[in-house]
Protein backbone atom coordinates (compact mmCIF):
# COMPACT_ATOMS: atom_id res chain seq x y z
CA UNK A 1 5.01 -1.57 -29.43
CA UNK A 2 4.38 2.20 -28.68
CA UNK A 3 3.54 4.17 -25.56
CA UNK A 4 0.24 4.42 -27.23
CA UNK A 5 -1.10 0.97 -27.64
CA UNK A 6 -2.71 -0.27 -24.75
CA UNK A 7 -1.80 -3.97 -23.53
CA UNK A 8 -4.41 -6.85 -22.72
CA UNK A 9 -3.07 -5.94 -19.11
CA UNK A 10 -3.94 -2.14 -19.17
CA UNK A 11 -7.44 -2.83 -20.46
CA UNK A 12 -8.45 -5.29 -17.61
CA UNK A 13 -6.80 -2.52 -14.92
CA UNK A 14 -8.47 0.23 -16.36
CA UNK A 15 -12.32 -1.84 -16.50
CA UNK A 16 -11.60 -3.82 -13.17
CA UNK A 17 -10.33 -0.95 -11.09
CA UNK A 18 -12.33 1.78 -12.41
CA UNK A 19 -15.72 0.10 -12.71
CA UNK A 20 -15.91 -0.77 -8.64
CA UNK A 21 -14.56 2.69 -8.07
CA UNK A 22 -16.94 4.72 -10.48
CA UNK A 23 -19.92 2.24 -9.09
CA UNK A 24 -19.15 2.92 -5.40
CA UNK A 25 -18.57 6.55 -5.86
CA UNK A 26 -20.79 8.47 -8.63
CA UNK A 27 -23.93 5.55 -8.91
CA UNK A 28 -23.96 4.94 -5.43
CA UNK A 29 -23.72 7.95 -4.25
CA UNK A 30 -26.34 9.40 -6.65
CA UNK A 31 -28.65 6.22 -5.80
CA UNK A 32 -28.21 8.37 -1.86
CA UNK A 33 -28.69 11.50 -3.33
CA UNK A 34 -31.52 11.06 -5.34
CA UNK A 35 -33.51 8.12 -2.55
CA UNK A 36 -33.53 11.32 -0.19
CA UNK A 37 -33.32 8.71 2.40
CA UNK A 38 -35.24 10.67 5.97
CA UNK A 39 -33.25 11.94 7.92
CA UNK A 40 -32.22 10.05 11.40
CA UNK A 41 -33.94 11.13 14.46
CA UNK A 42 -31.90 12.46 17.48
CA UNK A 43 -30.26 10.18 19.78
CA UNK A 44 -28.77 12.58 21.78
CA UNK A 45 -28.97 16.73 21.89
CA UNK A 46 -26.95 17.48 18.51
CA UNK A 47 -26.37 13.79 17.79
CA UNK A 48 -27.92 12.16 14.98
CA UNK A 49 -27.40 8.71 13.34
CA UNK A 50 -26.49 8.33 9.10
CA UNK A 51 -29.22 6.54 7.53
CA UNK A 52 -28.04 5.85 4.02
CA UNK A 53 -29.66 4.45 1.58
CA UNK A 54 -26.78 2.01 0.21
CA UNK A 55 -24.65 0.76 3.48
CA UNK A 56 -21.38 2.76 3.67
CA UNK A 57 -19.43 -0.82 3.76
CA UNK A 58 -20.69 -1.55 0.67
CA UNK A 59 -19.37 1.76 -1.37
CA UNK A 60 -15.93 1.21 0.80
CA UNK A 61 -15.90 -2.37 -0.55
CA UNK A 62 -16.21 -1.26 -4.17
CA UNK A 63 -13.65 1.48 -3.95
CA UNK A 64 -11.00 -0.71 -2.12
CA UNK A 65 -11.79 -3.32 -4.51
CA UNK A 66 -11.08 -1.03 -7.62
CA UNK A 67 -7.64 0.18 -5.64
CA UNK A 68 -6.42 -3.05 -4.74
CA UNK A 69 -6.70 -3.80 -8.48
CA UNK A 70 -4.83 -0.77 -9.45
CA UNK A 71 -2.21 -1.61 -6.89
CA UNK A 72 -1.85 -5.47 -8.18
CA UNK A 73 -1.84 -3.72 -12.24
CA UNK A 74 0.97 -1.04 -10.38
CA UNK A 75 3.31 -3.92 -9.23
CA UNK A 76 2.72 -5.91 -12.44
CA UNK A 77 4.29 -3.01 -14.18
CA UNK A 78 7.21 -2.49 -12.31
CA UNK A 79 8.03 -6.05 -12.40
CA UNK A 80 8.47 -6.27 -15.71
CA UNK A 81 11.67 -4.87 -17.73
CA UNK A 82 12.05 -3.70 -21.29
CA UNK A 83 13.86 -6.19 -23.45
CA UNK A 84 16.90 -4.54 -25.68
CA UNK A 85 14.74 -3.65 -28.32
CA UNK A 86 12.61 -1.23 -25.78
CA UNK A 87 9.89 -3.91 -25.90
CA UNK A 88 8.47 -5.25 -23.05
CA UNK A 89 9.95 -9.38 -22.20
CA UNK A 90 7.88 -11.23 -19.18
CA UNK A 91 9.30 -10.22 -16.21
CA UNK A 92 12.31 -8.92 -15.35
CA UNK A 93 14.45 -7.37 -12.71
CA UNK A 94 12.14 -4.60 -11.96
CA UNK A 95 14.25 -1.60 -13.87
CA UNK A 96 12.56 1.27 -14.86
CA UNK A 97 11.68 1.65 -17.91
């Protein structure tokens, strides 16, 4: 196998991490952008209250989600170890590669 050629493993990381993260960051925050939700009235003198559109926990959900997968893909990779051919054998002792 080459650097090149992606693994069943690198496909699902790349899809499941950067789906939530492109969802919570560039759709969502469009859907914001382009809702032009009104603006919050003052509470206070100089204090106003966020009124999004899309709640903020939601978007922090989706990005944490997409990092968390990243970070579980991350350790997968360094706990596996290249056999003596240079391939890739299950997992291994955690060398580097």
């Amino acid at each position: 196998m080459t650097d090149t050629e992606l693994t069943t493993a690198d496909r699902i990381a790349m899809l499941g991490g950067g789906i939530p993260i492109v969802l919570g960051v560039v759709v969502l925050g469009l859907i914001n952008t382009f809702a032009d939700a009104p603006p919050a009235p003052v509470v206070e003198e100089g204090t106003t209250v966020a009124t999004p559109l899309i709640p903020v926990e939601l978007r922090t959900g989706l990005v944490l989600l997409g990092l968390l997968v990243w970070l579980a893909y991350a350790g997968y990779k360094l706990g596996i170890a290249p056999g003596t051919g240079g391939a890739v054998e299950g997992t291994g002792t955690g060398q580097p590669r």
